[in-house]
N, C-alpha and C. Protein backbone atom coordinates (compact mmCIF):
# COMPACT_ATOMS: atom_id res chain seq x y z
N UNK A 1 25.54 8.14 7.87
CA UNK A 1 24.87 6.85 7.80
C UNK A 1 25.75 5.90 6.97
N UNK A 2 25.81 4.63 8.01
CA UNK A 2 26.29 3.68 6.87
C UNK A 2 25.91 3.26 5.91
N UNK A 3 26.55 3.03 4.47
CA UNK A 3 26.29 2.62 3.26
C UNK A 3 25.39 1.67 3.17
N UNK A 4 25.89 0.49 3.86
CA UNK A 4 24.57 -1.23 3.91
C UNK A 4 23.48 -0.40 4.50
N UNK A 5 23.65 0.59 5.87
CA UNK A 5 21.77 0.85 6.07
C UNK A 5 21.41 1.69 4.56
N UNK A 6 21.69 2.53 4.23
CA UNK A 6 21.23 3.14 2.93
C UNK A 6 21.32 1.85 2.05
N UNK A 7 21.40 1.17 1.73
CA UNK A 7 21.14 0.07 0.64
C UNK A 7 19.52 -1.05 1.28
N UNK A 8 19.90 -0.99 2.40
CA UNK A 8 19.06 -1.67 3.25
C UNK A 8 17.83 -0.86 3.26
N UNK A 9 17.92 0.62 3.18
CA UNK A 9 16.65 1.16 3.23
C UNK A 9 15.74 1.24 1.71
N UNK A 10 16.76 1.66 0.77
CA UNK A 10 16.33 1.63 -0.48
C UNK A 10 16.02 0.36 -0.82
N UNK A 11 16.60 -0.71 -0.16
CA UNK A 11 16.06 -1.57 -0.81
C UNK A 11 14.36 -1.89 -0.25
N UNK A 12 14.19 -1.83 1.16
CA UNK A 12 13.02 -1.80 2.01
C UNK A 12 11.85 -0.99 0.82
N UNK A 13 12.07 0.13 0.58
CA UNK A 13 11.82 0.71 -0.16
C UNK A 13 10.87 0.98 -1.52
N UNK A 14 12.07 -0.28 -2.13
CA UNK A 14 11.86 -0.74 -3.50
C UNK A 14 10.15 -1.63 -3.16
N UNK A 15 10.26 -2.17 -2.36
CA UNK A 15 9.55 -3.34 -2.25
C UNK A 15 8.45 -2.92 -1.23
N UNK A 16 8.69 -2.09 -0.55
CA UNK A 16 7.62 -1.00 -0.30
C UNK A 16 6.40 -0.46 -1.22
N UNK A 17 7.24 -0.09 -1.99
CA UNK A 17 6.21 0.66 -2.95
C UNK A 17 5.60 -0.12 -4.15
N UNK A 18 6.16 -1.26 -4.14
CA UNK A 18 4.47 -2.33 -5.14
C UNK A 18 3.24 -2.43 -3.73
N UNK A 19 3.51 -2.06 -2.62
CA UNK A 19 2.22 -2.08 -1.74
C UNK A 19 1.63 -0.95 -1.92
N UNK A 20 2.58 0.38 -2.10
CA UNK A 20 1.88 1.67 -2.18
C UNK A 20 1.37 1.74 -3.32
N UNK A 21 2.16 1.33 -4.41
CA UNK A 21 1.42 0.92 -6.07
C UNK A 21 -0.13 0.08 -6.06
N UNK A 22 -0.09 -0.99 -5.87
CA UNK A 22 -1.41 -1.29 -5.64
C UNK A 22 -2.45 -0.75 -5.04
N UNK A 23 -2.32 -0.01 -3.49
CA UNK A 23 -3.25 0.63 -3.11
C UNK A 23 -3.58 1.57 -4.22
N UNK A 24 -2.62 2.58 -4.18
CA UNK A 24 -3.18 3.58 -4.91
C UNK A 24 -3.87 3.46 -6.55
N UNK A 25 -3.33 2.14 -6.80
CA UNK A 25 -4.05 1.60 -8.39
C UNK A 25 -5.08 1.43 -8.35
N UNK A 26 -5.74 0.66 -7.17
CA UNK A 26 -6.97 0.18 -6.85
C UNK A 26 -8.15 1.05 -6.12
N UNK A 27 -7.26 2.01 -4.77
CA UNK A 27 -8.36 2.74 -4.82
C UNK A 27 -8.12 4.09 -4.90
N UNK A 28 -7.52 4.80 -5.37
CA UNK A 28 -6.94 6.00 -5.86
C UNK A 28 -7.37 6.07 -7.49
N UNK A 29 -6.72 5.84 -8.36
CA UNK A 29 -7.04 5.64 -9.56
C UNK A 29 -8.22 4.65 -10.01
N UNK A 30 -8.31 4.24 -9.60
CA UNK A 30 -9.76 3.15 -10.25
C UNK A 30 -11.19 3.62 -9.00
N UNK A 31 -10.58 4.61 -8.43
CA UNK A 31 -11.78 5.16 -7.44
C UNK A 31 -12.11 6.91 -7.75
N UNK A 32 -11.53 8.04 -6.93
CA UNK A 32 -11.31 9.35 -7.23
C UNK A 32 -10.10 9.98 -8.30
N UNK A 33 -9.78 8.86 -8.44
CA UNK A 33 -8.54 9.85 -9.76
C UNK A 33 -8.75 8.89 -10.90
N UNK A 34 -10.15 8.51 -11.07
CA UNK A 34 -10.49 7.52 -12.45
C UNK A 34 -10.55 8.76 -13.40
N UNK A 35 -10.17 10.25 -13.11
CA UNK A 35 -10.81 10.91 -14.04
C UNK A 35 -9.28 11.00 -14.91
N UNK A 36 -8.29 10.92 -13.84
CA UNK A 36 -6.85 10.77 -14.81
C UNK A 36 -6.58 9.37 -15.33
N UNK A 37 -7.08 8.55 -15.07
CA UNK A 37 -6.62 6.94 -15.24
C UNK A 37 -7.57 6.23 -16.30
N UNK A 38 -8.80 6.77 -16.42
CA UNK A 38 -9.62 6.43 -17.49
C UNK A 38 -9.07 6.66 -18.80
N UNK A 39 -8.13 7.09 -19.17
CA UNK A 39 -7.32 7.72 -20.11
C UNK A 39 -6.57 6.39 -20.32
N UNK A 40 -6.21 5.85 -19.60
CA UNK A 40 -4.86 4.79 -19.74
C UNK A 40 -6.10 3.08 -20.62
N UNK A 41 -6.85 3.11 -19.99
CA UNK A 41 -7.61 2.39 -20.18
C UNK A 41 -8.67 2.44 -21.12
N UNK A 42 -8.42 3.33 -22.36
CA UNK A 42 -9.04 3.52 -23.44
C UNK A 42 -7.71 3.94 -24.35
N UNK A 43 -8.18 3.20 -25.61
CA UNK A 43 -6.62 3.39 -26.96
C UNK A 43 -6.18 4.50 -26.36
N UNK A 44 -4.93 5.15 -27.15
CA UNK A 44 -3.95 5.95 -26.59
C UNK A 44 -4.16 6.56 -27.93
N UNK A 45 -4.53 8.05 -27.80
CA UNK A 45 -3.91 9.09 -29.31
C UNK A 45 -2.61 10.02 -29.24
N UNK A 46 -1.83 9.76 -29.59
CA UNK A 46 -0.88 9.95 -29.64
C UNK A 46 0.20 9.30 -28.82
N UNK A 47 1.19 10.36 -27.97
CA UNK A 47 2.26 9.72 -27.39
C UNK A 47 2.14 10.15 -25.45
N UNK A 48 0.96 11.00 -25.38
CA UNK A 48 0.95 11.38 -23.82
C UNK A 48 -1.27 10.78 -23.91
N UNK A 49 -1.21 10.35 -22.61
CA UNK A 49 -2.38 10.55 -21.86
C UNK A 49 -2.50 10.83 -20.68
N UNK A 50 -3.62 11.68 -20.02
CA UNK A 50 -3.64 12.27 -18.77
C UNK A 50 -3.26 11.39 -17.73
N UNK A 51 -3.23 9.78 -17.68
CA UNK A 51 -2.93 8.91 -16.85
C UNK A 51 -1.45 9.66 -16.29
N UNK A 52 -0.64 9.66 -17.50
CA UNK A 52 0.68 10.08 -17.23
C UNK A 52 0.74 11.17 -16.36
N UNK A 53 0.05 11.97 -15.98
CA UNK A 53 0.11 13.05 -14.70
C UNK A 53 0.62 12.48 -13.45
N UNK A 54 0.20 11.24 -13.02
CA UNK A 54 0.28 10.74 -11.94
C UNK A 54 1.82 9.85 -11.41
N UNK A 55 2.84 9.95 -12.69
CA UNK A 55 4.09 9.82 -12.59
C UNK A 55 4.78 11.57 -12.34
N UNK A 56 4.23 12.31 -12.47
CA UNK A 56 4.40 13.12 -11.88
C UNK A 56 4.30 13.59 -10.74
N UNK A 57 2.87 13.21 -10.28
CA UNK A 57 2.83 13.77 -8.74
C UNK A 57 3.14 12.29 -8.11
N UNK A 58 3.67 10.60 -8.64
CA UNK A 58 4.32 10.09 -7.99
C UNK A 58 5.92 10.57 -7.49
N UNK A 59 6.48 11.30 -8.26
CA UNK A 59 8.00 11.44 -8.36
C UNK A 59 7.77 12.73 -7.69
N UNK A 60 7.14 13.04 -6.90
CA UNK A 60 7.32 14.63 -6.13
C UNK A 60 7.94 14.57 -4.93
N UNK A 61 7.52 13.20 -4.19
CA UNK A 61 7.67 12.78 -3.00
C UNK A 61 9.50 12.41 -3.09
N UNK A 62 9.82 11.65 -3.96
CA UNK A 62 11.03 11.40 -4.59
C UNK A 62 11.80 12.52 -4.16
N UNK A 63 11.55 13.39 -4.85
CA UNK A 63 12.24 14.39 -5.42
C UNK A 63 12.52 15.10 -3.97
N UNK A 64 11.16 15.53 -3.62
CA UNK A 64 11.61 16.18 -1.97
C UNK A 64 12.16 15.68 -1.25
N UNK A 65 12.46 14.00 -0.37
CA UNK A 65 12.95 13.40 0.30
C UNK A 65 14.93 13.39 -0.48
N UNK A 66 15.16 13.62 -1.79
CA UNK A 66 16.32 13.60 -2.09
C UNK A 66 16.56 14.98 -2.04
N UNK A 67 15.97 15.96 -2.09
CA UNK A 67 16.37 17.28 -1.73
C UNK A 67 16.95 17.25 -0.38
N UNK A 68 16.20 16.93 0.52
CA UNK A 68 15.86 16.93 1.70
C UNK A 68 16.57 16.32 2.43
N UNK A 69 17.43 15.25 2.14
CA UNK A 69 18.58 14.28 2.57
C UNK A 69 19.98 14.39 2.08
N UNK A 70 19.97 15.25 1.00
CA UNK A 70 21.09 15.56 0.34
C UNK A 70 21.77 17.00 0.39
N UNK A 71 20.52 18.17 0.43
CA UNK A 71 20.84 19.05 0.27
C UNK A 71 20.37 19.99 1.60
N UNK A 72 19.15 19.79 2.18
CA UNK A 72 18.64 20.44 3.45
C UNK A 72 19.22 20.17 4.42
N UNK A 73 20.06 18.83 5.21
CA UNK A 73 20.21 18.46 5.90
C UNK A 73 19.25 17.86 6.90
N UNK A 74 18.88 16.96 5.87
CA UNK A 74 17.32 16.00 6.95
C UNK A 74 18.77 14.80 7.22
N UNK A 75 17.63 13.89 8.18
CA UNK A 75 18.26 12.78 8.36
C UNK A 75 18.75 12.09 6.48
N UNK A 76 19.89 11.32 6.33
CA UNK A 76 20.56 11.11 5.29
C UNK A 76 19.65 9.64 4.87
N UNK A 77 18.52 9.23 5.49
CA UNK A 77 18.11 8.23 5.27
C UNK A 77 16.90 8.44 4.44
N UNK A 78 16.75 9.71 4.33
CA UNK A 78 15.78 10.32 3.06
C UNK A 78 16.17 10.11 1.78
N UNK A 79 17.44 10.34 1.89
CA UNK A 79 17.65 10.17 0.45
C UNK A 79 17.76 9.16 0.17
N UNK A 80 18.26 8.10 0.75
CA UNK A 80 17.98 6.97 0.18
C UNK A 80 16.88 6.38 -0.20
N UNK A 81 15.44 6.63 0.57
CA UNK A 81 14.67 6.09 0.08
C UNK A 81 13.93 7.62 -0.73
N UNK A 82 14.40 8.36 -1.08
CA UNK A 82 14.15 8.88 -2.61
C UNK A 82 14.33 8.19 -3.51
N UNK A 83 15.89 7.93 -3.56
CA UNK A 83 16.68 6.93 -4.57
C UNK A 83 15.47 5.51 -4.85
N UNK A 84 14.99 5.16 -3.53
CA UNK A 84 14.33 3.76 -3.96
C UNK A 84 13.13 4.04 -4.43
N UNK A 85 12.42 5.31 -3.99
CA UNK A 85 11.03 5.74 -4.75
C UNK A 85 11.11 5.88 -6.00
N UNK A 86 12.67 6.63 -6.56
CA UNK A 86 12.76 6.72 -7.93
C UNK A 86 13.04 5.94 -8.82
N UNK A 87 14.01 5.02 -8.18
CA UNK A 87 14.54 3.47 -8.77
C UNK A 87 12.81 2.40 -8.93
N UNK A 88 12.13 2.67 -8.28
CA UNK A 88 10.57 1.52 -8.42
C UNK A 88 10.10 2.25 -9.67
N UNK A 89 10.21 3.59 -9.60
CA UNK A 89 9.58 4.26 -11.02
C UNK A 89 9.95 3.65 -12.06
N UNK A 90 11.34 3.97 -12.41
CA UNK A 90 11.94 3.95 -13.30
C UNK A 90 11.89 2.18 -13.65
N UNK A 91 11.46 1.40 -12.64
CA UNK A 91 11.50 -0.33 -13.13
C UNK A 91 10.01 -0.62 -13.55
N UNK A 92 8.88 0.33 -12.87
CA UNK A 92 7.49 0.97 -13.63
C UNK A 92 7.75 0.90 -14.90
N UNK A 93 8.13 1.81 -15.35
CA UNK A 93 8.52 2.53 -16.56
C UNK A 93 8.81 1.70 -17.49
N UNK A 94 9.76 0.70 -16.96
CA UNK A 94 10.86 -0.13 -17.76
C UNK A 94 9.46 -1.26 -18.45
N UNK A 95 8.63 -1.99 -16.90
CA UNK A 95 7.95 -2.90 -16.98
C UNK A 95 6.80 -2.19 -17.53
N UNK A 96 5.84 -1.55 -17.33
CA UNK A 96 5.01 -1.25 -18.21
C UNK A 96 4.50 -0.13 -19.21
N UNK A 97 5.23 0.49 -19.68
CA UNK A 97 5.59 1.33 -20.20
C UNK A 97 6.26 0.94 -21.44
N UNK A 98 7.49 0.74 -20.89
CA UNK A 98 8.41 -0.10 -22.55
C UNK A 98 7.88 -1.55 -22.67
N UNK A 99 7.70 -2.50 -22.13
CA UNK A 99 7.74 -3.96 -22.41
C UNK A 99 6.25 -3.78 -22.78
N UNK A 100 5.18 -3.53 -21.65
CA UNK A 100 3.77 -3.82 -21.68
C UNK A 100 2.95 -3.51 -22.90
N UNK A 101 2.94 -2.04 -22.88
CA UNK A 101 2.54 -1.32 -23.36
C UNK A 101 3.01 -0.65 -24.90
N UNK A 102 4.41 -1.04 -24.60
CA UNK A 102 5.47 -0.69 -26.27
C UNK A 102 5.19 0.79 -26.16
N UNK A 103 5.29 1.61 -25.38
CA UNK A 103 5.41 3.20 -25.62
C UNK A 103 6.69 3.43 -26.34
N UNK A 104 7.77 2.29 -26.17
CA UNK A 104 9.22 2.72 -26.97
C UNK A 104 9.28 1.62 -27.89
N UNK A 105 9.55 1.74 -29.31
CA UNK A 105 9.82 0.51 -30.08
C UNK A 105 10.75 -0.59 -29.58
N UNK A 106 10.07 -2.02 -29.06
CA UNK A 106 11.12 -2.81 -28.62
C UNK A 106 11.04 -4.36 -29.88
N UNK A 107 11.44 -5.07 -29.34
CA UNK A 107 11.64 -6.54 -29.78
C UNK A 107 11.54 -7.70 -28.88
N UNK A 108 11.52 -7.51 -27.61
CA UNK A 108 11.74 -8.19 -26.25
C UNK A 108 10.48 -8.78 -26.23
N UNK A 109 10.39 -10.34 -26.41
CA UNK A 109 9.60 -11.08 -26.13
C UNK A 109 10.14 -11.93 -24.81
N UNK A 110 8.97 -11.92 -23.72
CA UNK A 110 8.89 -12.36 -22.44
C UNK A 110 9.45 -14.01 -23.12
N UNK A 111 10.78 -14.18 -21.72
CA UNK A 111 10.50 -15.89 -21.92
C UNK A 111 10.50 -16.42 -20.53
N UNK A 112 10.71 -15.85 -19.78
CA UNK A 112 10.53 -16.36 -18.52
C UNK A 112 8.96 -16.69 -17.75
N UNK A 113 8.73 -17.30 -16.70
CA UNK A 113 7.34 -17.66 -16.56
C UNK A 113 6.44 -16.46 -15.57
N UNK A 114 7.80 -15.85 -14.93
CA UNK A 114 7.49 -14.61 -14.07
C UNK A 114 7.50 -13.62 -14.96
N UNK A 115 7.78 -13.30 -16.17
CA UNK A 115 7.13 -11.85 -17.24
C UNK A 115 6.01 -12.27 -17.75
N UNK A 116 6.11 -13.53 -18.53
CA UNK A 116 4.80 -13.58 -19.19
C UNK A 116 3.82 -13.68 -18.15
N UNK A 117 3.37 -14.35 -16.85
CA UNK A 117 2.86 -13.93 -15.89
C UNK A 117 2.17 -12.58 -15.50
N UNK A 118 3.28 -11.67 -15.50
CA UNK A 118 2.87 -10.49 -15.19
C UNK A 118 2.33 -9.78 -16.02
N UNK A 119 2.63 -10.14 -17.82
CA UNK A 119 2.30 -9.15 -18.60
C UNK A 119 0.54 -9.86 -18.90
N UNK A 120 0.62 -11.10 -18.72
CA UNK A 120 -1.07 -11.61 -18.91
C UNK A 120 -1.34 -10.94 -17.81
N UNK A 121 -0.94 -11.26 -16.43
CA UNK A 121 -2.12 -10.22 -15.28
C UNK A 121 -2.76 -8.82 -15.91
N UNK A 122 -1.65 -8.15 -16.28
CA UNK A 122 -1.75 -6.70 -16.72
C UNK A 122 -2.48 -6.72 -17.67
N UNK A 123 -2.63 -7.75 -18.68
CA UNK A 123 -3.48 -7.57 -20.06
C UNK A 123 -4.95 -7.98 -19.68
N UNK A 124 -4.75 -8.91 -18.23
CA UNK A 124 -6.16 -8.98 -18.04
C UNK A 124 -6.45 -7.81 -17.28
N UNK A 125 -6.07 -7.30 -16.67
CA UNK A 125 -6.47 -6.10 -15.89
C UNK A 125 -7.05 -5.08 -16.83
N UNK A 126 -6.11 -4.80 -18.19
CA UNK A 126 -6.70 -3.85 -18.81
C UNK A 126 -8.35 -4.25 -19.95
N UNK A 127 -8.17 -5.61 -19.91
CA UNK A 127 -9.88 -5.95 -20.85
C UNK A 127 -11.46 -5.25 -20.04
N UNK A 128 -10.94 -4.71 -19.08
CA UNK A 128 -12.17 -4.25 -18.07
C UNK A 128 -11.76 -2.69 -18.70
N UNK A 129 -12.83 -1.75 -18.91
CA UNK A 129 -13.10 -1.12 -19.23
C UNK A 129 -13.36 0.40 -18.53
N UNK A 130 -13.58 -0.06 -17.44
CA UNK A 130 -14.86 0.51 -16.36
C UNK A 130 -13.42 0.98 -15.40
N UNK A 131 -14.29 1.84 -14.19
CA UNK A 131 -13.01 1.68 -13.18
C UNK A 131 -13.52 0.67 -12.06
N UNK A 132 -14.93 0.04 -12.12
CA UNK A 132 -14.77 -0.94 -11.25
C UNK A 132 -14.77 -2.53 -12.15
N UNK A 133 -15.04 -3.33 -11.33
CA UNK A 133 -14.82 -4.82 -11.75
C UNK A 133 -13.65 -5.26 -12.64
N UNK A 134 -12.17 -4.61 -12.55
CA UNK A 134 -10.73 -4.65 -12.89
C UNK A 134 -9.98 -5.54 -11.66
N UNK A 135 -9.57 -6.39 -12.58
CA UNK A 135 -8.66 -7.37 -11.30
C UNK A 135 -6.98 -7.12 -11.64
N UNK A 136 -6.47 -7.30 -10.89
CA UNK A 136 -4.61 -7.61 -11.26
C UNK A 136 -4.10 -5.80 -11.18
N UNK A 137 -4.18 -5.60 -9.24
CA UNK A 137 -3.63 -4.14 -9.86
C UNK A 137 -1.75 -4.14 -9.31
N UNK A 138 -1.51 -4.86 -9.16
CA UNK A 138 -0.28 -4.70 -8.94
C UNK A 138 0.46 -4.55 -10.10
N UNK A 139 1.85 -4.29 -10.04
CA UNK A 139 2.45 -4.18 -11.26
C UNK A 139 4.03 -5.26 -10.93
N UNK A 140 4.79 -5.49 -9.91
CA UNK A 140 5.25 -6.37 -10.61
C UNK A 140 5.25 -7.29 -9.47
N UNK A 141 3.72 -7.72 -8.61
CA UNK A 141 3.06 -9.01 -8.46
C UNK A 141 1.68 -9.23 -9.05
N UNK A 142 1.69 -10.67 -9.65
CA UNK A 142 0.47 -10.55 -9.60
C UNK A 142 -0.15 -12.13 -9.03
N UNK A 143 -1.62 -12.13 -9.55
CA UNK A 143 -1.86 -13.87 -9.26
C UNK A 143 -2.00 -14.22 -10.35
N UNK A 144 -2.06 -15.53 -10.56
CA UNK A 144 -2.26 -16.61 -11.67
C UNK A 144 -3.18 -16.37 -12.52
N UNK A 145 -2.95 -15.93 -14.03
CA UNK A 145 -3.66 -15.59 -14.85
C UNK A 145 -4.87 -16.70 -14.97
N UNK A 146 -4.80 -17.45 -14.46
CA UNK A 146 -6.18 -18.47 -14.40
C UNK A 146 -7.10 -17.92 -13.06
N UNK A 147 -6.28 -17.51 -12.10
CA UNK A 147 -7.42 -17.07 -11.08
C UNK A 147 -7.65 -15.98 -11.60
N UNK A 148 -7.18 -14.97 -11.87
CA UNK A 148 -7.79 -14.20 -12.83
C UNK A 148 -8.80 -13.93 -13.79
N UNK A 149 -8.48 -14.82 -14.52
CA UNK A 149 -9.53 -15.32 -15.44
C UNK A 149 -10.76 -15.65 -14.53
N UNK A 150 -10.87 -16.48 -13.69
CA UNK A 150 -11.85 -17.51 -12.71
C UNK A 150 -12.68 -16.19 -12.02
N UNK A 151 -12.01 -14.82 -11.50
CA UNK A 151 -12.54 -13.75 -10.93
C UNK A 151 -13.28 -13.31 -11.90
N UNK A 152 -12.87 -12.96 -13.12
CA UNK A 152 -13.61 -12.15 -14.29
C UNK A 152 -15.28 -12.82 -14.56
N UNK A 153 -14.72 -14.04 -14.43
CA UNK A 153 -16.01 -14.84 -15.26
C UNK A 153 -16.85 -15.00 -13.94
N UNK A 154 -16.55 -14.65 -12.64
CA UNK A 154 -17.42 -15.09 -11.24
C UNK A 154 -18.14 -13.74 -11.57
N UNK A 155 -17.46 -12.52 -12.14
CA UNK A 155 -18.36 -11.39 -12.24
C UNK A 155 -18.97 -11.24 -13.40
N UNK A 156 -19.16 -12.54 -14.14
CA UNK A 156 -19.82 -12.17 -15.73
C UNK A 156 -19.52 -11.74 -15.99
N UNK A 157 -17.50 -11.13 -16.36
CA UNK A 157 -17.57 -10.21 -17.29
C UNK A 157 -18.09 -8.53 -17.20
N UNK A 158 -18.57 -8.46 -15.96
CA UNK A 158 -18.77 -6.87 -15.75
C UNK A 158 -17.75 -6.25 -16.42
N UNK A 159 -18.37 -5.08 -17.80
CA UNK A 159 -17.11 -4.41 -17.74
C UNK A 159 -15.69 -4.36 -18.55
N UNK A 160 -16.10 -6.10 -19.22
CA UNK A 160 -15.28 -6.53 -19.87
C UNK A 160 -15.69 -5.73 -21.49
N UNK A 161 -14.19 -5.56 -22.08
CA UNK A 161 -14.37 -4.55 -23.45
C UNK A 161 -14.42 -5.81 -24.60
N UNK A 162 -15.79 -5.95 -25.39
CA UNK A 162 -15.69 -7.41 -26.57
C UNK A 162 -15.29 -6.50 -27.88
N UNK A 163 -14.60 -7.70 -28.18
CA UNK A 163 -14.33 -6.83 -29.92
C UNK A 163 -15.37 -6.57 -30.72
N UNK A 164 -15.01 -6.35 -31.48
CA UNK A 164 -15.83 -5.00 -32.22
C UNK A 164 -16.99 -6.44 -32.93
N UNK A 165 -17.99 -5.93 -32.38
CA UNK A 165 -19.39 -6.88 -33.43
C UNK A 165 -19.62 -8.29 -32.30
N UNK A 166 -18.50 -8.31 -31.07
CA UNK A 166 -18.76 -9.48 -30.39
C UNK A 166 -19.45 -8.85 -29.37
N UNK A 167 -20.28 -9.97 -28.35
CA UNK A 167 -20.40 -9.99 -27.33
C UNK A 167 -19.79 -11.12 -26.21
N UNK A 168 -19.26 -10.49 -25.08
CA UNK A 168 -18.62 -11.26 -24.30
C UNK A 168 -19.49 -12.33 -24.06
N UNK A 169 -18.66 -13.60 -24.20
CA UNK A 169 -19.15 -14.84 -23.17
C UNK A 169 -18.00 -15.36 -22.46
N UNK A 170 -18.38 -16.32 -21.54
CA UNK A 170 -17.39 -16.76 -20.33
C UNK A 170 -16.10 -17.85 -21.18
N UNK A 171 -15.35 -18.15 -20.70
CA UNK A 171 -14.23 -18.75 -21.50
C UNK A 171 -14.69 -20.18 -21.42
């Protein structure tokens, strides 16, 4: 296989899988696997929560399609889009994981209008509590932290986590 189609596929790929990311955020994890993802969405004790399982059985598929294209002799266009299943992880990882979330000590304050964007979607996504009435499941699209906002408050706030001694009201 030529090189540009393997770049062409991984890249297909890359951008593939914020569609497979969302589905499965929305109704995978916030539906039948809320029992691993409810974890992510309550403080964190220590340095692992069960959420984290599911970068595991994301990277399986990875892993076999680069076996499988590299070493079995499948079509060679497997491995490339291993490479791009693993490359979306690893920009996962990068984006919410290190930046979002600070699992690694950073300093990196968003200045562009497309991070801070994404990291308000994500911060509104996580004030919901619950696994239903959560908006913003994509990870690196989202919509306008004002429609966002505008969804939350159309649902009163279902769900929404108030600080400690408050009760939620609409903005």
């Amino acid at each position: 296989m030529h090189w540009t189609t393997g770049l062409i596929l991984f890249a297909l790929t890359v951008m593939g899988m914020e569609g497979f990311a969302y589905v499965a955020h929305r109704w995978i994890m916030h539906g039948p696997g809320w029992f691993l993802h409810a974890s992510h969405h309550r403080p964190r004790r220590g340095n692992w929560e069960l959420n984290d399982l599911y970068a595991v059985i994301f990277a399986i598929p990875s892993i076999v399609l680069l076996l499988g294209g590299v070493q079995l002799g499948w079509w060679p266009g497997f491995a490339w889009i291993g490479v791009g299943i693993a490359a979306y992880g690893a920009i996962y990882f990068g984006f919410h994981d290190v930046i979002v979330h600070k699992r690694l000590n950073h300093r990196y304050l968003p200045g562009s209008a497309y991070m801070k964007r994404i990291i308000q979607a994500h911060r509104l996504h996580h004030v919901v509590e619950t696994k239903a009435g959560t908006v913003s499941f994509g990870f690196l699209w989202a919509p306008k932290p004002e429609t966002l906002k505008a969804e939350l408050r159309r649902r009163d706030h279902a769900g929404v986590r108030a600080p400690a001694g408050q009760s939620v009201s609409p903005d």
